[in-house]
Protein backbone atom coordinates (compact mmCIF):
# COMPACT_ATOMS: atom_id res chain seq x y z
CA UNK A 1 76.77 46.34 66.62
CA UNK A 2 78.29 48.89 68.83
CA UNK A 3 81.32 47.89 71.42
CA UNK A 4 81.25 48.47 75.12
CA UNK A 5 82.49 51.97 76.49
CA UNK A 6 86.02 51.03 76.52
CA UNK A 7 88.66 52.08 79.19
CA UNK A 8 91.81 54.49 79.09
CA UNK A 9 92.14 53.78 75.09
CA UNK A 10 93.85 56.20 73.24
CA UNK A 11 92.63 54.79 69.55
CA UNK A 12 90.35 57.73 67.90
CA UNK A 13 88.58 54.49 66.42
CA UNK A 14 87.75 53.01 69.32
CA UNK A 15 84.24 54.17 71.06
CA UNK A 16 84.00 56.64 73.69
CA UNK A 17 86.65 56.13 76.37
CA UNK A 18 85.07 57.22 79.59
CA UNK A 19 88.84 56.95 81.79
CA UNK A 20 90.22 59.10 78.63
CA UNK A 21 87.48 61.64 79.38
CA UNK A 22 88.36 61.82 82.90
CA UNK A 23 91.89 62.22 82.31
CA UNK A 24 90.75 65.28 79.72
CA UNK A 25 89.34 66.76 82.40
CA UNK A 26 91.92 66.63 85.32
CA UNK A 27 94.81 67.81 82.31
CA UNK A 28 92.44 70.25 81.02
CA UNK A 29 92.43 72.29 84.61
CA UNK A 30 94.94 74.77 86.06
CA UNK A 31 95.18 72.55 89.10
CA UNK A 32 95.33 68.93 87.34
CA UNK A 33 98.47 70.44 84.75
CA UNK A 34 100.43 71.65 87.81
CA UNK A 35 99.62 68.51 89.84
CA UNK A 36 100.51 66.56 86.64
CA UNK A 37 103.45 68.44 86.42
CA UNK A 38 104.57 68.31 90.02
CA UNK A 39 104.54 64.45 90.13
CA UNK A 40 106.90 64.30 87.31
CA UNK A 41 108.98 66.68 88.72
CA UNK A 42 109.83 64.85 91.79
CA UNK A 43 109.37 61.49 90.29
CA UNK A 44 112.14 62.07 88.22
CA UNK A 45 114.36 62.63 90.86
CA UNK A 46 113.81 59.16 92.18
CA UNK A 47 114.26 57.77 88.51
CA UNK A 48 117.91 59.73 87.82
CA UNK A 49 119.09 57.87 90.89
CA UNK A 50 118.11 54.34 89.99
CA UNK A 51 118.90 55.16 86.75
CA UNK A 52 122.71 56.46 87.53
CA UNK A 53 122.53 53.47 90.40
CA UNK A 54 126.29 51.68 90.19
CA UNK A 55 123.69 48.17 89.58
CA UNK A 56 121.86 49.85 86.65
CA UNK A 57 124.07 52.39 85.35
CA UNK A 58 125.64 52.14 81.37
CA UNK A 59 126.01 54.65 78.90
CA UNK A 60 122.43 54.23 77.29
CA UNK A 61 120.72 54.89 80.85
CA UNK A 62 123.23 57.74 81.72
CA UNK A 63 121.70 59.39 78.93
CA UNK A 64 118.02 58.91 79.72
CA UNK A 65 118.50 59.94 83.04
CA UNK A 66 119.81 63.18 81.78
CA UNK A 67 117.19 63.83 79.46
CA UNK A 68 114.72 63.09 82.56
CA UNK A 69 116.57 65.90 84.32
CA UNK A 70 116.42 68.51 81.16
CA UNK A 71 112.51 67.80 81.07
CA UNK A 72 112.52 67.62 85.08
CA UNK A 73 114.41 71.31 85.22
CA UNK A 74 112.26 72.58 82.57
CA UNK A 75 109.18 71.74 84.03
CA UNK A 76 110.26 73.30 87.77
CA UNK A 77 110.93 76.35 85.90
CA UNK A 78 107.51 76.63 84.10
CA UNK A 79 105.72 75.60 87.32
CA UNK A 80 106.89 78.85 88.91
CA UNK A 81 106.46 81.05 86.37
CA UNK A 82 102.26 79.81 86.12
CA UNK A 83 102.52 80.94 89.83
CA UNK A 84 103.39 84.44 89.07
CA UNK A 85 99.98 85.51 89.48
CA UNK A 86 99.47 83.04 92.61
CA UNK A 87 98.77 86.61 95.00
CA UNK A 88 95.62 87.28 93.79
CA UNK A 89 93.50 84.37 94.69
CA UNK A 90 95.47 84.90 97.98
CA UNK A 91 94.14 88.47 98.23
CA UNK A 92 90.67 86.88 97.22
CA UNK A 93 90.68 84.98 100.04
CA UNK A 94 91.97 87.01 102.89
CA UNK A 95 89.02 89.71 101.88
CA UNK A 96 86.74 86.69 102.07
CA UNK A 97 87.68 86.14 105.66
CA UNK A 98 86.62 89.43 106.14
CA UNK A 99 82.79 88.60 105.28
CA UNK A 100 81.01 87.24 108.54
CA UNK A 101 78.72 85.24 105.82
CA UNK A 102 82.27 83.73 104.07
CA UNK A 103 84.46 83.05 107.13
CA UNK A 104 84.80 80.14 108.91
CA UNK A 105 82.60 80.36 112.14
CA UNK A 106 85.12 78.45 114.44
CA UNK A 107 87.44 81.19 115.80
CA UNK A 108 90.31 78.75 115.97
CA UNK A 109 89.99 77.90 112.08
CA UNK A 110 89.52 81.76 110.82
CA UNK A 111 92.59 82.66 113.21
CA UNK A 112 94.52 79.99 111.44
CA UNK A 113 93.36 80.79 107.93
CA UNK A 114 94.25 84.82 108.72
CA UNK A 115 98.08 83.54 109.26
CA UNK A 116 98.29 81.57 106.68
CA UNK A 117 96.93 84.03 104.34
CA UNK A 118 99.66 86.36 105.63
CA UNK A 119 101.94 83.95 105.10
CA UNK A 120 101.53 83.10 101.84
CA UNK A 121 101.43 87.22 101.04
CA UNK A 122 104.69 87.33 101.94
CA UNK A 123 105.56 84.09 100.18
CA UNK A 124 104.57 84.65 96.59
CA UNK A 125 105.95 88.35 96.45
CA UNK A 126 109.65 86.82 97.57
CA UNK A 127 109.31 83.90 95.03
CA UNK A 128 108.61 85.88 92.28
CA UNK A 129 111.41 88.12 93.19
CA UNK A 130 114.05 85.36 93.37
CA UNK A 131 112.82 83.76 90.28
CA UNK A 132 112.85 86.63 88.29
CA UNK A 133 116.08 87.42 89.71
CA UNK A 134 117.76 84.75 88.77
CA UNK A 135 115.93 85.28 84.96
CA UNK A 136 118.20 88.73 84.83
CA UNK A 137 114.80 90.85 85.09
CA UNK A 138 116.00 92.23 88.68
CA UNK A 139 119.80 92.97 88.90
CA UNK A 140 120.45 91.26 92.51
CA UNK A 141 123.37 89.44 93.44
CA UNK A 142 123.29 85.53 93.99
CA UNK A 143 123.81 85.60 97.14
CA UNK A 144 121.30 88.22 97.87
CA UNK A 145 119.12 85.73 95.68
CA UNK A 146 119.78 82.61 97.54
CA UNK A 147 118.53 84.61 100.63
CA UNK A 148 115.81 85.70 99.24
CA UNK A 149 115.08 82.12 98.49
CA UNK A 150 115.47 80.76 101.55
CA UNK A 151 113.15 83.45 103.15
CA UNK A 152 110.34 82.74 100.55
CA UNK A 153 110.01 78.81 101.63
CA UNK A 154 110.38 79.59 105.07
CA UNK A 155 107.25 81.22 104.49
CA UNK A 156 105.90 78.50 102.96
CA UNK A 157 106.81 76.49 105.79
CA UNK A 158 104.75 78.08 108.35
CA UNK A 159 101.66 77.89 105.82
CA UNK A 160 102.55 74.17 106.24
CA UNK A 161 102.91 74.53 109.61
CA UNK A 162 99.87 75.92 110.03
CA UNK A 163 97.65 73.91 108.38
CA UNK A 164 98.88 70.66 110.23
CA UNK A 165 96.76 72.46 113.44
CA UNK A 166 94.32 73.75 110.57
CA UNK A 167 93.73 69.53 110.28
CA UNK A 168 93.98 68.91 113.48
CA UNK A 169 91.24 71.31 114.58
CA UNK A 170 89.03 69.58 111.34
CA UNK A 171 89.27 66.69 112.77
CA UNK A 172 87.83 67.89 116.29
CA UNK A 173 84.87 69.57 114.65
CA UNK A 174 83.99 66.69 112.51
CA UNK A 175 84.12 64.64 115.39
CA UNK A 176 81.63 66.75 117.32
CA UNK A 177 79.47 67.08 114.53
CA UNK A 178 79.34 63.60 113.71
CA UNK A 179 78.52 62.47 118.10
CA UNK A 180 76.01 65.69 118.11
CA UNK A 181 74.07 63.76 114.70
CA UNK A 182 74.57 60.21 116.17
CA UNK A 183 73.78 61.35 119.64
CA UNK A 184 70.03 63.18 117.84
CA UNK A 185 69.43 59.96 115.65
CA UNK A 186 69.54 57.90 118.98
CA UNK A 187 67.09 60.11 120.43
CA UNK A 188 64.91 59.90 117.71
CA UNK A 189 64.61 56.22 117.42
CA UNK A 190 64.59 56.09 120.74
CA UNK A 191 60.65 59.17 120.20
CA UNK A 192 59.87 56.65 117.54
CA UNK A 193 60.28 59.04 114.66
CA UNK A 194 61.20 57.28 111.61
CA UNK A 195 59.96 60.06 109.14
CA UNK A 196 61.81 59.31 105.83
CA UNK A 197 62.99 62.61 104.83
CA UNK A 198 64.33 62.62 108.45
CA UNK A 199 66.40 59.67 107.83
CA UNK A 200 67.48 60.64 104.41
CA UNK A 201 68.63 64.17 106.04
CA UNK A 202 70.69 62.08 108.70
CA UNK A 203 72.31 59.86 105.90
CA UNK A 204 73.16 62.30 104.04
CA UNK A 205 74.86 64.35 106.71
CA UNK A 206 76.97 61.64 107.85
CA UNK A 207 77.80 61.03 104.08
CA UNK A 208 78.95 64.67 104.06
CA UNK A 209 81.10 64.00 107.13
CA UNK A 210 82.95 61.18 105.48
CA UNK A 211 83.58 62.90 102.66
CA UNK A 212 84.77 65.54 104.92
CA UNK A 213 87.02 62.81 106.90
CA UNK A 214 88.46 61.19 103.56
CA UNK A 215 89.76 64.56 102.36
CA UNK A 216 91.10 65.97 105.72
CA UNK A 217 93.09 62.48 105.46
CA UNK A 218 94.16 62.88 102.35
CA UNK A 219 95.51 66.87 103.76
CA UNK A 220 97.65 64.79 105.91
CA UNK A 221 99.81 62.53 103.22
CA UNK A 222 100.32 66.29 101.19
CA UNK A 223 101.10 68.04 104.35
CA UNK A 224 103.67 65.01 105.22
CA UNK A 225 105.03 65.06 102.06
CA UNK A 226 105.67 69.13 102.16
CA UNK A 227 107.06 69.72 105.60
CA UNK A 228 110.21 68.05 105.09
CA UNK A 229 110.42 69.51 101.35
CA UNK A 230 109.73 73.35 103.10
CA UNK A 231 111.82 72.41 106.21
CA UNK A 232 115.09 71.17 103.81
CA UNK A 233 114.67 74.25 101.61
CA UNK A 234 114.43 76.86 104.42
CA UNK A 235 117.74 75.69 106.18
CA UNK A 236 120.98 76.86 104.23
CA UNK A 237 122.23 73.57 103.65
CA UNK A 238 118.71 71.93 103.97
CA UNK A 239 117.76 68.41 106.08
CA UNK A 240 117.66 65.57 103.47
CA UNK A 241 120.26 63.88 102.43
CA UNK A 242 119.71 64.24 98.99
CA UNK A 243 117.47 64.86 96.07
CA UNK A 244 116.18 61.08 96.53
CA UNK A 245 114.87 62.13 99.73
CA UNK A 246 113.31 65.36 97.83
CA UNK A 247 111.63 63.37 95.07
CA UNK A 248 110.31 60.90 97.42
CA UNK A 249 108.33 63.98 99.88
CA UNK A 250 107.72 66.01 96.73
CA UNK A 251 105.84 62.46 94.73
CA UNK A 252 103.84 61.81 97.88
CA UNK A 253 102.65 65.55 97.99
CA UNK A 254 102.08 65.54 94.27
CA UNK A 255 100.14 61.94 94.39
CA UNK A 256 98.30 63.19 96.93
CA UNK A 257 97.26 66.21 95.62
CA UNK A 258 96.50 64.67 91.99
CA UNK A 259 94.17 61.86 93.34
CA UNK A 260 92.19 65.18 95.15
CA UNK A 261 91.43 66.57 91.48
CA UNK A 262 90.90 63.12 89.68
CA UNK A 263 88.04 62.51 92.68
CA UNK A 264 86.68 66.22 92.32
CA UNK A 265 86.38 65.54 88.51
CA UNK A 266 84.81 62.28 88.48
């Protein structure tokens, strides 16, 4: 008699594992192994600490917390070297905005989007300078390198920047989309019309706009978690306190960002 579908089980004689699927799916994308990736990366930063904490810390946990650092390090590294073609899908999409049939038709949102793409042109070309740089593959000096650095996040920063308004203007369109739909399904109750594919439209519309709402939400705990992060690395000397601080905005990004692809590969 066959078992029930079971849940995340990693046995290979156990039947189909429908959570273990999933999982194959969000590691199996670009975007799921660098969210993966990113969470562990600033998660680890929170686990050194408690790990090297004067209430926890011995010789055995000394040395787990620096092999969480080695595989921490390594994994930075390889994050920003699978960016090093990140310009092109940037290109992709600044020609996009160029295409009245592509672009977004509020002027506010396809004035934001043109900055940001700009911004990010500038960003990537700097990052992959400084991190090739510091490979030995340019010969410039580290100071000229730590510059560089800085330069490339602040960058990044005003992409952040600018899609905090790029939310906030979401928010007011979804808004007046979802009064305009409300404010017609009144009137149409009101003329009697109950036609079902009507109704069915109108549901799933404001569907759409929920789904719309719970993602624009979820923009705001990754956008929380990177403005700090950009902020402290485009300030010689940076804002937090310490690398706590880092791996705490960095894991809420990450968390954030990972839950996005687990829900878009469902």
């Amino acid at each position: 008699m066959p078992g029930k579908p079971s849940g995340l089980s990693l046995s290979p004689f156990d039947m189909p594992s429908p959570a273990l699927a999933h999982f194959v799916r969000v590691a199996g994308s670009q975007s799921g192994q660098d969210r993966l990736f990113m969470v562990y990366q600033y998660a680890a930063y929170i686990a050194i600490a408690v790990l090297n904490s004067k209430r926890l810390r011995n010789k055995t946990r000394a040395d787990v917390a620096i092999r969480i650092e080695k595989l921490r390090a390594t994994i930075s590294d390889a994050r920003v070297l699978y960016r090093i073609f990140g310009i092109f899908p940037i290109i992709a999409w600044a020609q996009s905005l160029n295409d009245p049939a592509r672009q977004p038709k509020d002027k506010q949102l396809l004035t934001l989007q043109r900055l940001q793409t700009w911004s990010m042109l500038l960003y990537y070309p700097l990052e992959h300078t400084y991190y090739l740089a510091g490979k030995g593959v340019f010969n410039i000096s580290p100071q000229r390198i730590g510059k560089i650095a800085v330069w490339s996040c602040r960058f990044w920063a005003a992409y952040v920047v600018l899609q905090i308004f790029h939310i906030r203007r979401s928010f007011q369109l979804l808004r007046a989309s979802r009064s305009a739909l409300l404010r017609s399904t009144r009137e149409r109750v009101r003329a009697g019309d109950a036609a079902p594919g009507v109704v069915e439209d109108e549901r799933a519309q404001l569907a759409a706009l929920a789904t719309q709402e719970k993602n624009l939400k979820r923009d705001c705990w990754v956008q929380a978690g990177y403005l700090p992060l950009t902020a402290h690395w485009s300030i010689p000397g940076g804002i937090l306190p310490n690398n706590v601080w880092v791996g705490v905005c960095g894991t809420i990004a990450g968390l954030a960002q990972l839950k996005g692809v687990w829900q878009a590969t469902a």
